[in-house]
Protein backbone atom coordinates (compact mmCIF):
# COMPACT_ATOMS: atom_id res chain seq x y z
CA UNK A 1 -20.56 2.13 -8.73
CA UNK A 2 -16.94 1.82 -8.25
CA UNK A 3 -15.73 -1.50 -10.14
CA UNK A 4 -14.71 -3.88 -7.22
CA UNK A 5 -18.34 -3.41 -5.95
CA UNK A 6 -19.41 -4.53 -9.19
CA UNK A 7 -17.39 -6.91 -9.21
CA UNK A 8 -18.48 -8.69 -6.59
CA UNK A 9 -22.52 -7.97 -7.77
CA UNK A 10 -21.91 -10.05 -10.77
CA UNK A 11 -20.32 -12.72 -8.57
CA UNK A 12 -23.39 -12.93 -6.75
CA UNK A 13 -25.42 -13.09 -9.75
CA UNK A 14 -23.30 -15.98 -11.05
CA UNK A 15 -24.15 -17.69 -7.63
CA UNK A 16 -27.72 -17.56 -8.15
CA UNK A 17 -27.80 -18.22 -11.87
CA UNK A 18 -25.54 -21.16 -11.41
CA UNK A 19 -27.39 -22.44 -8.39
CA UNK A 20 -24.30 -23.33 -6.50
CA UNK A 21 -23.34 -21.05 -3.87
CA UNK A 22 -19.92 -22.26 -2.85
CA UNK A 23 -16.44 -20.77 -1.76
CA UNK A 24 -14.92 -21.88 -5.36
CA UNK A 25 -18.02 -21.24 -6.84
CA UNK A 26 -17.98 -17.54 -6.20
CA UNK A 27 -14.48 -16.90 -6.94
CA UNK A 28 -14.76 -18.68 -9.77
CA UNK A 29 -17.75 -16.18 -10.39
CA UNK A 30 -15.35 -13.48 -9.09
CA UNK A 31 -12.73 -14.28 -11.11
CA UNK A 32 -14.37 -14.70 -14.58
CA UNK A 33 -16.10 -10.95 -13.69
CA UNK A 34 -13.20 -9.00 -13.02
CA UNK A 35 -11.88 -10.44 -16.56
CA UNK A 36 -14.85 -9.25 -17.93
CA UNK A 37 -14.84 -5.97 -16.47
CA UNK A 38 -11.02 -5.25 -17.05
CA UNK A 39 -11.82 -6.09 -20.55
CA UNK A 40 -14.95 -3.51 -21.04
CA UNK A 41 -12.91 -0.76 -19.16
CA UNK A 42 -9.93 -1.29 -21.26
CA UNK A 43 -11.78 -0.29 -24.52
CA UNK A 44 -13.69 2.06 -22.97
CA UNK A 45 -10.34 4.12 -22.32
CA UNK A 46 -10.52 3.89 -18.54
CA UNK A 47 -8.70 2.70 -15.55
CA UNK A 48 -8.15 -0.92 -15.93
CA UNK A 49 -9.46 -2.80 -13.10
CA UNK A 50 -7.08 -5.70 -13.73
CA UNK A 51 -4.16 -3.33 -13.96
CA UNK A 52 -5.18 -1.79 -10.64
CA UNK A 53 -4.72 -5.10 -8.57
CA UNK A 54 -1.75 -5.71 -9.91
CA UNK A 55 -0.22 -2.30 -8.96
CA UNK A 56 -2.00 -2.85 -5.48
CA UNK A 57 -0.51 -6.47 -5.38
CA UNK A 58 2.71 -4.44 -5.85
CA UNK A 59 2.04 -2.57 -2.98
CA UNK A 60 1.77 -5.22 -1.05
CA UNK A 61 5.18 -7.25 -2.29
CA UNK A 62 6.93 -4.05 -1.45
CA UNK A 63 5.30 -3.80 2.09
CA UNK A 64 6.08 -7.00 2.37
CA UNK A 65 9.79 -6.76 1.34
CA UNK A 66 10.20 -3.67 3.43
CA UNK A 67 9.07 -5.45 6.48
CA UNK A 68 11.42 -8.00 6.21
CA UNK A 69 14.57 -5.74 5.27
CA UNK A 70 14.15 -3.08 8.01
CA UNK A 71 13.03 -6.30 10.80
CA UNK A 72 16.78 -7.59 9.84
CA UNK A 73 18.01 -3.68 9.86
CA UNK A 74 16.57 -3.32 13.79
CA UNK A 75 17.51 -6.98 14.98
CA UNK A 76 20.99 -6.25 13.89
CA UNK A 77 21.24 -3.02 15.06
CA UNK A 78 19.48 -3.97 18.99
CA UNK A 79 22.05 -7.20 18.70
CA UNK A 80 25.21 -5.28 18.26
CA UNK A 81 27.26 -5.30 21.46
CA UNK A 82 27.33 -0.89 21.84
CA UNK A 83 23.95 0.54 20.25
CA UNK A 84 24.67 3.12 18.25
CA UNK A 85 21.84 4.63 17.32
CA UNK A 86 20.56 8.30 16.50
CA UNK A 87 16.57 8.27 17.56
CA UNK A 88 14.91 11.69 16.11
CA UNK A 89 12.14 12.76 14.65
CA UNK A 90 12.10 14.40 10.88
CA UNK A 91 9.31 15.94 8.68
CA UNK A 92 8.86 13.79 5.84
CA UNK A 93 7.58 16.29 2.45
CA UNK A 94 4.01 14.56 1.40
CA UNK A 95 3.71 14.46 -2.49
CA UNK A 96 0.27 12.79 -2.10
CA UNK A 97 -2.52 14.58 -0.75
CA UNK A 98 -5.35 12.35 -0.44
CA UNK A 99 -6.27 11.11 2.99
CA UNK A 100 -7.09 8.07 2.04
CA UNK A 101 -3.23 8.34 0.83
CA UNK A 102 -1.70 10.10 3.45
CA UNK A 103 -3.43 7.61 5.96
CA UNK A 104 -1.97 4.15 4.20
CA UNK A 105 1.38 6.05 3.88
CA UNK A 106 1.38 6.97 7.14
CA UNK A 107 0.30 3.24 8.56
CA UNK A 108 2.79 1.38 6.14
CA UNK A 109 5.54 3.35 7.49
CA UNK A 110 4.56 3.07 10.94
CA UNK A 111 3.97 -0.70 10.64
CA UNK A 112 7.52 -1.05 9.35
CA UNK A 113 10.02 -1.95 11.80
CA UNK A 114 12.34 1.06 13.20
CA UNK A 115 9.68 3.96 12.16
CA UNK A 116 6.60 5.31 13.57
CA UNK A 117 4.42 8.21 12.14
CA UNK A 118 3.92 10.63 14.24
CA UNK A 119 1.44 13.59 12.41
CA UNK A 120 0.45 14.99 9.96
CA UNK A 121 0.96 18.91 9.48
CA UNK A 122 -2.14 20.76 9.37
CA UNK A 123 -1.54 21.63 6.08
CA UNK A 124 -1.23 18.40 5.13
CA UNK A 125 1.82 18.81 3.25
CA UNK A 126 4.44 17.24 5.99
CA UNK A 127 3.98 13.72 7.59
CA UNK A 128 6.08 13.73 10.93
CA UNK A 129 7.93 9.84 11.81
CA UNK A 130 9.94 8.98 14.12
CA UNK A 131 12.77 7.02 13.68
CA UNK A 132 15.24 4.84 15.45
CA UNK A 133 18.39 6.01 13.41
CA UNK A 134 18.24 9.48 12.02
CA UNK A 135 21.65 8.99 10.85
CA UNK A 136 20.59 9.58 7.11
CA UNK A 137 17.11 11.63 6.98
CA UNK A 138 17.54 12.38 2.91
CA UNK A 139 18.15 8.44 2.54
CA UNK A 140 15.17 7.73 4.48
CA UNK A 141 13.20 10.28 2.81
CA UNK A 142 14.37 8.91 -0.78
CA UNK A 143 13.54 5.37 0.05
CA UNK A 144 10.16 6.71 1.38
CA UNK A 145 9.45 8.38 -1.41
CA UNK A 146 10.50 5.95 -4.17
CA UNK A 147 9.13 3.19 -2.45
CA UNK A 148 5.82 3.33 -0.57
CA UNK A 149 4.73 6.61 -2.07
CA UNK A 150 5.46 5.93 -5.74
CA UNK A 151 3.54 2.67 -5.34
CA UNK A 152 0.47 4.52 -3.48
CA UNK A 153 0.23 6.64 -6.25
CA UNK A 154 0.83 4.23 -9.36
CA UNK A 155 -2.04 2.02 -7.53
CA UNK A 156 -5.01 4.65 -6.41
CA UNK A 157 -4.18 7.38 -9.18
């Protein structure tokens, strides 16, 4: 049973033993559970479950920041008076090789402003985007790579 679902079992359980089944009541019941299982896994040597959510909630920030840089990068760049731009398509070298992985790579990058995944090699080792300025592939790949990829793999490894 992976540790959110139980989670959420001994949420339930803290609904019916308190006999209140409210919003607050639950995540209050939520809450106090994932304590107590971050707790447990943490001596028993595991993954920590509270560590976990805060690595995902760092996914998120940084999806969050992204969107908002590369949104500015495209309005300024479609506002500018001549567009100079450099549209292409590169292959993109995969260091994860989950699907579940490769998949919320591949949809964080395409719901970024200015990029768009394309495939996935059938090897799975190449992740094809478009993007709207190719001007600097090895930056791209870099920020790629440092960014969304190192955070995939800090939160689901």
């Amino acid at each position: 049973m992976t540790a959110f679902a139980m989670n959420v079992m001994f949420a339930v359980v803290w609904l019916a033993v308190s006999g209140s089944a409210s919003f607050i009541n639950f995540l209050f019941g939520f809450l106090v559970s994932a304590l107590a299982i971050g707790l447990i896994r943490e001596q028993a040597e595991g993954v920590s479950y509270l560590r976990r959510i805060a690595r995902i909630g760092s996914l998120v920030a940084l999806f969050f920041k992204e969107l908002a840089l590369s949104a500015w990068k495209v309005a300024v760049l479609v506002t500018r008076p001549k567009l100079e731009v450099q549209p292409g398509i590169f292959a993109y070298p995969l260091t994860v090789d989950r699907d579940f992985e490769i998949t919320l790579l591949a949809n964080l990058i395409t719901l970024t402003p200015g990029t768009l995944s394309v495939d996935v090699s059938a090897d799975r080792k190449l992740l094809y985007v478009h993007a709207i300025d190719c001007t600097d592939v090895e930056g791209t790949c870099r920020d790629i790579a440092n960014g969304f990829e190192r955070k995939i793999m800090e939160a689901f490894r």
